[in-house]
Protein backbone atom coordinates (compact mmCIF):
# COMPACT_ATOMS: atom_id res chain seq x y z
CA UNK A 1 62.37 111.91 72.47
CA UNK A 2 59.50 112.47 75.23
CA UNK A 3 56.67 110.62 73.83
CA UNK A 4 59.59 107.70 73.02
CA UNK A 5 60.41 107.68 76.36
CA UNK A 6 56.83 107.84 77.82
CA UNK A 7 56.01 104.59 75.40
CA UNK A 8 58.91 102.83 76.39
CA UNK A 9 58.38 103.23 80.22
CA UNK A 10 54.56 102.52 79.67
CA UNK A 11 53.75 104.52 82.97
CA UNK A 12 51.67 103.33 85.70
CA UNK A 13 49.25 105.83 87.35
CA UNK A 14 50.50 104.73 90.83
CA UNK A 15 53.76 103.30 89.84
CA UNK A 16 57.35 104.36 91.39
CA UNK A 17 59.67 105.64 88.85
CA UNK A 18 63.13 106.91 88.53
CA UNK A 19 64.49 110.02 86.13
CA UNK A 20 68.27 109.26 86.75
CA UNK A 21 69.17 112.63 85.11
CA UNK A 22 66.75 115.41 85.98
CA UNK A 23 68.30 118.06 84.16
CA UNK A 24 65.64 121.04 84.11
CA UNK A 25 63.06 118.32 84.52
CA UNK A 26 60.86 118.26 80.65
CA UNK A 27 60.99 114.17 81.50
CA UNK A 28 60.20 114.51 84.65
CA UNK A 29 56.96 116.86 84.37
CA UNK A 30 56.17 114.53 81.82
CA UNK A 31 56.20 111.57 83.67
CA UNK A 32 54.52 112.82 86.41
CA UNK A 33 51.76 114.32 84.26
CA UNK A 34 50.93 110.34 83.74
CA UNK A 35 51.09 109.71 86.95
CA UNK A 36 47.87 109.40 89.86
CA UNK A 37 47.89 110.71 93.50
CA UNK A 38 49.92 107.38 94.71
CA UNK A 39 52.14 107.60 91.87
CA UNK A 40 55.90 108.31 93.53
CA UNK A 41 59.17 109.73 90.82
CA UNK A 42 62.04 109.91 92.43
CA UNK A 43 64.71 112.23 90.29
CA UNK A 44 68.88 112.91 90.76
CA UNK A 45 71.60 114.32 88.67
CA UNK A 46 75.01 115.80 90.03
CA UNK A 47 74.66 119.77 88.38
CA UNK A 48 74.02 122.38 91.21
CA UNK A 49 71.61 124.21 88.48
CA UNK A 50 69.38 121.00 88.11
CA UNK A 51 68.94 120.85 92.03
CA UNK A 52 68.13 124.50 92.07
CA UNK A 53 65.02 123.56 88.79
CA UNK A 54 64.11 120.67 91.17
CA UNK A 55 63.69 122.38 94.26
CA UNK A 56 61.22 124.63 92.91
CA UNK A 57 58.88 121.58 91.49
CA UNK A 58 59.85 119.49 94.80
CA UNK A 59 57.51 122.27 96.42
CA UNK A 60 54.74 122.10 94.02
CA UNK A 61 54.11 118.58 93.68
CA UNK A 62 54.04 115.88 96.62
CA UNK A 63 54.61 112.82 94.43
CA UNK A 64 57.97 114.18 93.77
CA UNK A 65 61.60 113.54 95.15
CA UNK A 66 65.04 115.18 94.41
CA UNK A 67 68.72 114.24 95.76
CA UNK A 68 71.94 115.51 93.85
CA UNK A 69 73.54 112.86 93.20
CA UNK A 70 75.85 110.81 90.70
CA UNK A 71 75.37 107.69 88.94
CA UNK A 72 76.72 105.45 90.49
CA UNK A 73 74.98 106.30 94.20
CA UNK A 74 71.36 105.52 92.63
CA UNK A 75 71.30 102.72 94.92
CA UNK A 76 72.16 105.01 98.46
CA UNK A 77 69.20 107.76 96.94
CA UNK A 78 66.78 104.89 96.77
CA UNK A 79 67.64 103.65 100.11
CA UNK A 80 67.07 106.68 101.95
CA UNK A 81 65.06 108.68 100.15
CA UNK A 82 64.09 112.14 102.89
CA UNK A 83 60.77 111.97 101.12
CA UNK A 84 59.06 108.94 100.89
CA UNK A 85 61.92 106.28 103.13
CA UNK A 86 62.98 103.20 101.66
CA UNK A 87 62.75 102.46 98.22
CA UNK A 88 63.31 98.71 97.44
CA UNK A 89 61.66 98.27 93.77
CA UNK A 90 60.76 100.47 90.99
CA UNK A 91 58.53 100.05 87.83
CA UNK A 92 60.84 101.86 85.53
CA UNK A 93 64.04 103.49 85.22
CA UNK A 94 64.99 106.46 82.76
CA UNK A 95 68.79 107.40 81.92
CA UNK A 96 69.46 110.41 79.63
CA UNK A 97 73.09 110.16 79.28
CA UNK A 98 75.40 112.75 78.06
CA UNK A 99 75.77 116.69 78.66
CA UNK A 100 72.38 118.62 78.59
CA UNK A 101 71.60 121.76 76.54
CA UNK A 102 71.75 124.45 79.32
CA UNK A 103 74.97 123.14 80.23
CA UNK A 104 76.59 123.30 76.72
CA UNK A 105 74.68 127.10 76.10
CA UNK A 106 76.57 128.31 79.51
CA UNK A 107 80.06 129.62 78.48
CA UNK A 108 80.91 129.47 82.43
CA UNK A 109 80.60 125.69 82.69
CA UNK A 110 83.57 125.47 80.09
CA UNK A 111 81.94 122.20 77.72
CA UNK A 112 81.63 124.17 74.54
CA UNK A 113 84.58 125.07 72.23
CA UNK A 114 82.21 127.86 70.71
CA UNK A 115 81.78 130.21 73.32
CA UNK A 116 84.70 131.18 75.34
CA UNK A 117 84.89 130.39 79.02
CA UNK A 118 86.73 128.58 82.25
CA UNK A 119 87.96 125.14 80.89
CA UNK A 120 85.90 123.04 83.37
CA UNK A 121 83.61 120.48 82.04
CA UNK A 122 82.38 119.01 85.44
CA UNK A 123 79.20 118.50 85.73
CA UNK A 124 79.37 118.84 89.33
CA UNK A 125 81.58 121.71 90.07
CA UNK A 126 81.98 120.96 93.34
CA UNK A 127 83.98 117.15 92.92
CA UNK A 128 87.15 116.08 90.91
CA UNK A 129 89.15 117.96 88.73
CA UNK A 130 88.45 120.33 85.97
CA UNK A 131 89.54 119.69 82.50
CA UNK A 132 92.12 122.48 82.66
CA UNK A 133 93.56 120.71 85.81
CA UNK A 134 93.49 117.47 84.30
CA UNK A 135 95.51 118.63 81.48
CA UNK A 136 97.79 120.60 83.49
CA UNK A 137 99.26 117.37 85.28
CA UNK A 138 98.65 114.58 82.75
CA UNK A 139 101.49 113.43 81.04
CA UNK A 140 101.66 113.23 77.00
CA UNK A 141 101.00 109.40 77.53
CA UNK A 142 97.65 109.95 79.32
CA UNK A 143 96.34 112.97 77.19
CA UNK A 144 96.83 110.77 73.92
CA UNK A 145 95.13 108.04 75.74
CA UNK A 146 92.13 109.89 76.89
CA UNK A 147 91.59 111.52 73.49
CA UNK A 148 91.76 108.25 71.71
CA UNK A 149 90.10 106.43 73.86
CA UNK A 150 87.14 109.00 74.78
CA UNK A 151 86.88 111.07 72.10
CA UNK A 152 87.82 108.10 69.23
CA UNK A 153 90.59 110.81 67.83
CA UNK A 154 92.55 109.50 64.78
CA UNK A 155 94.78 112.28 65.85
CA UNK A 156 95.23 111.91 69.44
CA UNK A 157 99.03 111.60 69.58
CA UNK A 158 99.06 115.32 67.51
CA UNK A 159 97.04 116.68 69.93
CA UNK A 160 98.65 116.03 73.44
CA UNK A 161 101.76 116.67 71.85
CA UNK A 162 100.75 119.75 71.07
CA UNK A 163 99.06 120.56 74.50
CA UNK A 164 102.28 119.53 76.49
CA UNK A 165 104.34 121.80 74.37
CA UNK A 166 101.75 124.59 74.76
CA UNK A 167 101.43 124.69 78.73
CA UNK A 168 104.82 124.81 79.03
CA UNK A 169 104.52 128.79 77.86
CA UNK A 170 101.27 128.71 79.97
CA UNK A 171 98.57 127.67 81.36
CA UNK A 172 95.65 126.06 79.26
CA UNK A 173 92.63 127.65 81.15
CA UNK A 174 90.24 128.65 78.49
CA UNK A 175 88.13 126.79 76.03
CA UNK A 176 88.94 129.02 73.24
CA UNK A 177 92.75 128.54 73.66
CA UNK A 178 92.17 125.12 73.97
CA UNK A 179 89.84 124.46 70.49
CA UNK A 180 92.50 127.19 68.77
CA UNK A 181 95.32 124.73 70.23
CA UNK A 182 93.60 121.51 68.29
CA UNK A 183 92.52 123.44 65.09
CA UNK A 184 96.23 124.62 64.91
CA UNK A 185 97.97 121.02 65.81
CA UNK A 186 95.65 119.21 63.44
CA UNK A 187 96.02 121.76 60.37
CA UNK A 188 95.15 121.22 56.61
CA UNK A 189 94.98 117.34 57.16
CA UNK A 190 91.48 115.98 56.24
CA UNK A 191 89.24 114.48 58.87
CA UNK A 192 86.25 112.70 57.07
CA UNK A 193 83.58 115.05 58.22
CA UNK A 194 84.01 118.76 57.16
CA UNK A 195 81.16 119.79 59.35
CA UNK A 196 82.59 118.64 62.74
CA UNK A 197 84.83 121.29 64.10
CA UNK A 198 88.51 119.59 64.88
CA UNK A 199 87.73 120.49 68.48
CA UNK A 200 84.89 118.57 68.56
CA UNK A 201 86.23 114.65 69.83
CA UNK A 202 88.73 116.10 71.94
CA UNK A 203 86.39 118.08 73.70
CA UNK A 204 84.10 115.03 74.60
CA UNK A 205 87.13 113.07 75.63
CA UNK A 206 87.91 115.66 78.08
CA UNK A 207 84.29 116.16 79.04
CA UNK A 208 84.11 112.08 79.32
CA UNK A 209 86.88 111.70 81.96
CA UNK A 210 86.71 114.33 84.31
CA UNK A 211 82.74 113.45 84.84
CA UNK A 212 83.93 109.71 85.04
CA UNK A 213 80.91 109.14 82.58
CA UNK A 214 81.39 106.06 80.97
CA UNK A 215 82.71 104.24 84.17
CA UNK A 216 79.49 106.16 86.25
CA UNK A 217 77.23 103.94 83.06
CA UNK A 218 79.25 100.83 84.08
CA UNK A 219 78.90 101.41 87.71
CA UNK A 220 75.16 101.38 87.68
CA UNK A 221 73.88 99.86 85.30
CA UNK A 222 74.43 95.86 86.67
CA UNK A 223 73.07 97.35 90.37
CA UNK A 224 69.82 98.41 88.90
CA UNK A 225 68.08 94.82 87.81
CA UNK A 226 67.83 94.72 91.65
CA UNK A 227 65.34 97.42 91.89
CA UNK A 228 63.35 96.51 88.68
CA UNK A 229 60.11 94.96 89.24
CA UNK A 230 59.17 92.01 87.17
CA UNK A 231 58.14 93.85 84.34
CA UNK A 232 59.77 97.50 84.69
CA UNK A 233 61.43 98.95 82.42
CA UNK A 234 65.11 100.37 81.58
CA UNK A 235 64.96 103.17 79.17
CA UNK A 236 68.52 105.08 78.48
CA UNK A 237 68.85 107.40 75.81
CA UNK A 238 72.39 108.12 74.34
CA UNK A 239 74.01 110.54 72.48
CA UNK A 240 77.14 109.20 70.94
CA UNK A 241 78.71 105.39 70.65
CA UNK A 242 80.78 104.99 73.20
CA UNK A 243 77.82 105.78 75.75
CA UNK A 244 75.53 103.48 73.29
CA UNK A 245 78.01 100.57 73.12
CA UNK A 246 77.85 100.24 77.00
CA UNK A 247 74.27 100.38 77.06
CA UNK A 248 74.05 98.09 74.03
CA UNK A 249 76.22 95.55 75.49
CA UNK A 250 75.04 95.43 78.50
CA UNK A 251 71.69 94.85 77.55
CA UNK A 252 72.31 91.87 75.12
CA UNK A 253 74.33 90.57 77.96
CA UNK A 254 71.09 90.74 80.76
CA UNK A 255 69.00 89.62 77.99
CA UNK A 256 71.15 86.44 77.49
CA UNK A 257 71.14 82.87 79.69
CA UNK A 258 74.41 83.16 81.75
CA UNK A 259 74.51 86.64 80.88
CA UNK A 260 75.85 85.48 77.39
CA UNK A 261 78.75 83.63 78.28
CA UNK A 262 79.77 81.65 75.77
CA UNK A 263 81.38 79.04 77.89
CA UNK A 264 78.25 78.42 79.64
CA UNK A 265 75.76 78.31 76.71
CA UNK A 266 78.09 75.26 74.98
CA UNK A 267 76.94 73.48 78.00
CA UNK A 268 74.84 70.43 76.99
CA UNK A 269 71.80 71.71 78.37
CA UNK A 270 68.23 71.43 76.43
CA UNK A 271 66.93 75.14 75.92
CA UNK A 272 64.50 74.81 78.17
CA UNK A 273 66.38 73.95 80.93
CA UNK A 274 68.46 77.28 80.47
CA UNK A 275 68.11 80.17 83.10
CA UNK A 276 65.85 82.81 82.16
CA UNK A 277 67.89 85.88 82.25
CA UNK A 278 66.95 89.29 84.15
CA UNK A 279 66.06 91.30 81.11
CA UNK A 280 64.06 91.45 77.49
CA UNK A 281 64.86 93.52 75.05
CA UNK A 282 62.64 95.44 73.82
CA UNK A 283 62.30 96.28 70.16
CA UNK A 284 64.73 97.94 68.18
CA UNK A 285 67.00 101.32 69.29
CA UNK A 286 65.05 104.20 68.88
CA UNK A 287 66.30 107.00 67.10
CA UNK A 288 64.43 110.77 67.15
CA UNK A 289 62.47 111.47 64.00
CA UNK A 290 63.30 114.19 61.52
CA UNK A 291 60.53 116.69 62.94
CA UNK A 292 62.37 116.02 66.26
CA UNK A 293 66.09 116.41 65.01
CA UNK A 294 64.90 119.63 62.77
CA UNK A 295 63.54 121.57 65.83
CA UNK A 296 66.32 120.57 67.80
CA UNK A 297 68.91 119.57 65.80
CA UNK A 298 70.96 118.32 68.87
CA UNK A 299 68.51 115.41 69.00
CA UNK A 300 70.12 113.85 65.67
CA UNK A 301 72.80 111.59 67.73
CA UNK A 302 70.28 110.29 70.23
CA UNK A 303 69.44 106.76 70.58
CA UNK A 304 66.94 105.31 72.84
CA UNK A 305 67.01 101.19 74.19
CA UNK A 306 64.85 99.73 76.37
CA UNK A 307 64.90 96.79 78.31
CA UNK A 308 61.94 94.85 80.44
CA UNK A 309 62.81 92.71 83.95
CA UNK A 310 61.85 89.34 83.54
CA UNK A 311 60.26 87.32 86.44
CA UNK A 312 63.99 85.64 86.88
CA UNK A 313 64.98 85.11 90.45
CA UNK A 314 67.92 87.66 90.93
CA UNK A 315 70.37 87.02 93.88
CA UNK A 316 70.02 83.71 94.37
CA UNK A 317 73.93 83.32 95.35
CA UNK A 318 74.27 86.71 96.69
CA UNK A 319 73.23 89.93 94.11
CA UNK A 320 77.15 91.07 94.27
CA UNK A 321 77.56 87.46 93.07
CA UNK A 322 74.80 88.46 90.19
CA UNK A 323 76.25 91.93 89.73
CA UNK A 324 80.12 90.99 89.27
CA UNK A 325 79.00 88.19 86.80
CA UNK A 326 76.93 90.47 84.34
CA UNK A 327 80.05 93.03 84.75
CA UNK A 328 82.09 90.88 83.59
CA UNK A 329 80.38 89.59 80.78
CA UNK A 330 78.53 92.92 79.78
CA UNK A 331 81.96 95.30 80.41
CA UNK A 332 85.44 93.01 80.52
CA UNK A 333 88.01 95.11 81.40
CA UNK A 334 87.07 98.64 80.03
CA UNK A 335 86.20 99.69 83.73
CA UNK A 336 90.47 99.47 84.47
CA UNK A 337 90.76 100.81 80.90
């Protein structure tokens, strides 16, 4: 979805910019192909491979910046960026959510139940546990949890079941033991969708909680409208609905007086006299068209929203008092969850 994206940020020649997930960098090139001499991106993402594809284009192009780094620590990056110091406002803000391409295509990395390889899953290789260790010390309890929860699995309670019985013979280390495991646990009963391998939700529940990647979208997400100049813009791309139901909500929420609290908006207040909230939607979610989604048929899931700040004071009692607000209304309790 580049020329989506590029639309929906509506780059500045000597704006500052943000690609919160560089992978091998096609958005980033592309942004900074829009951008002039005192244009500034500055570009993270937690994989070891992506820092290594940075590097090279941190050395070719001045008006570029690089830290490894998770969601969640945007804020730190932007604070003390090596290259160009302090960074205290932005004019837009891109989030490509999800796993990327190389990282699916590399058997090593353990995300894909198609090629064989070390159940891992992290993104960053070098923090938290791997999906094999995860399901070597999670109880039945947690395992059905995660895959139901995560990975939406109608058959969740099957599944752990199955894994606690299996490990108990040996270790489940390998992807292909683990998608033979489900396919085996789950047999002849229908699913809905005889194209989707049965392996499919409970590897993106795994996938989901050892990268901590829906609590790394609520983590950031409310700390960002403090970086967003009046009139930059929040573009995040997601690839399934968990990831777009965070984004969704939290958008509405932003876009809302009182960040959409009901309680607050039965006040008896006229409209005018409301608070203009920190954000405006903008348009519709974006979806890739079919030229898109037949070259890359990957693309078919991916949904694009974007959001503009508004000129609404932000931290006027305190931004954590701004931040835990529009958490709480945008996210409830999923984050404990």
């Amino acid at each position: 979805m580049l020329n989506e994206v590029l639309a929906a940020l509506r780059v500045r020649c000597d704006g500052v910019y943000v690609d919160g997930t560089f992978g091998r960098g096609g958005h980033s090139r592309a942004i900074l192909a829009q951008l002039g001499a005192h244009g500034r991106l500055v570009a993270l993402d937690r994989d070891p491979e992506a820092e290594a594809a940075a590097s090279v284009l941190m050395r070719e192009d001045a008006r570029f910046s690089f830290q490894r780094a998770w969601f969640s620590e945007m804020p730190d990056v932007l604070a003390h960026d090596a290259k160009f110091g302090a960074i205290h406002e932005v004019d837009g803000v891109l989030l490509d959510l999800g796993v990327s391409s190389p990282q699916i295509d590399d058997a090593e990395r353990g995300f894909s139940f198609r090629r064989d390889g070390p159940l891992d899953m992290r993104m960053d290789p070098t923090r938290g546990e791997s999906a094999a260790a995860f399901l070597a010390r999670a109880d039945q309890q947690q395992i059905t949890e995660v895959l139901k929860n995560y990975g939406e699995e109608r058959f969740a309670a099957s599944i752990a079941r199955a894994i606690v019985e299996a490990r108990q013979e040996r270790p489940i280390e390998r992807t292909a033991q683990l998608a033979a495991l489900v396919a085996q646990s789950l047999g002849a009963r229908v699913r809905g969708d005889w194209q989707q391998d049965p392996a499919t939700r409970s590897f993106q529940a795994l996938r989901i909680q050892v990268n901590e990647e829906l609590k790394e979208i609520m983590r950031l997400l409310p700390r960002l409208i403090a970086y967003l100049k009046t009139g930059a813009r929040l573009a995040v791309i997601s690839f399934h609905s968990l990831e777009d139901r965070l984004v969704k909500r939290f958008m509405r929420c932003a876009a809302q007086p009182f960040g959409g609290n009901e309680a607050l908006l039965r006040l008896p207040l006229a409209q005018a006299a409301l608070p203009e909230p920190p954000l405006r939607l903008i348009g519709r979610a974006i979806r890739a068209c079919e030229n898109e989604v037949s070259a890359n048929p990957r693309a078919r899931s991916a949904v694009l929203r974007v959001a503009e700040r508004t000129a609404a004071p932000w931290g006027r009692n305190g931004i954590a008092h701004d931040v835990a607000r529009l958490h709480t209304a945008a996210f409830g309790k999923m984050e404990a969850a």
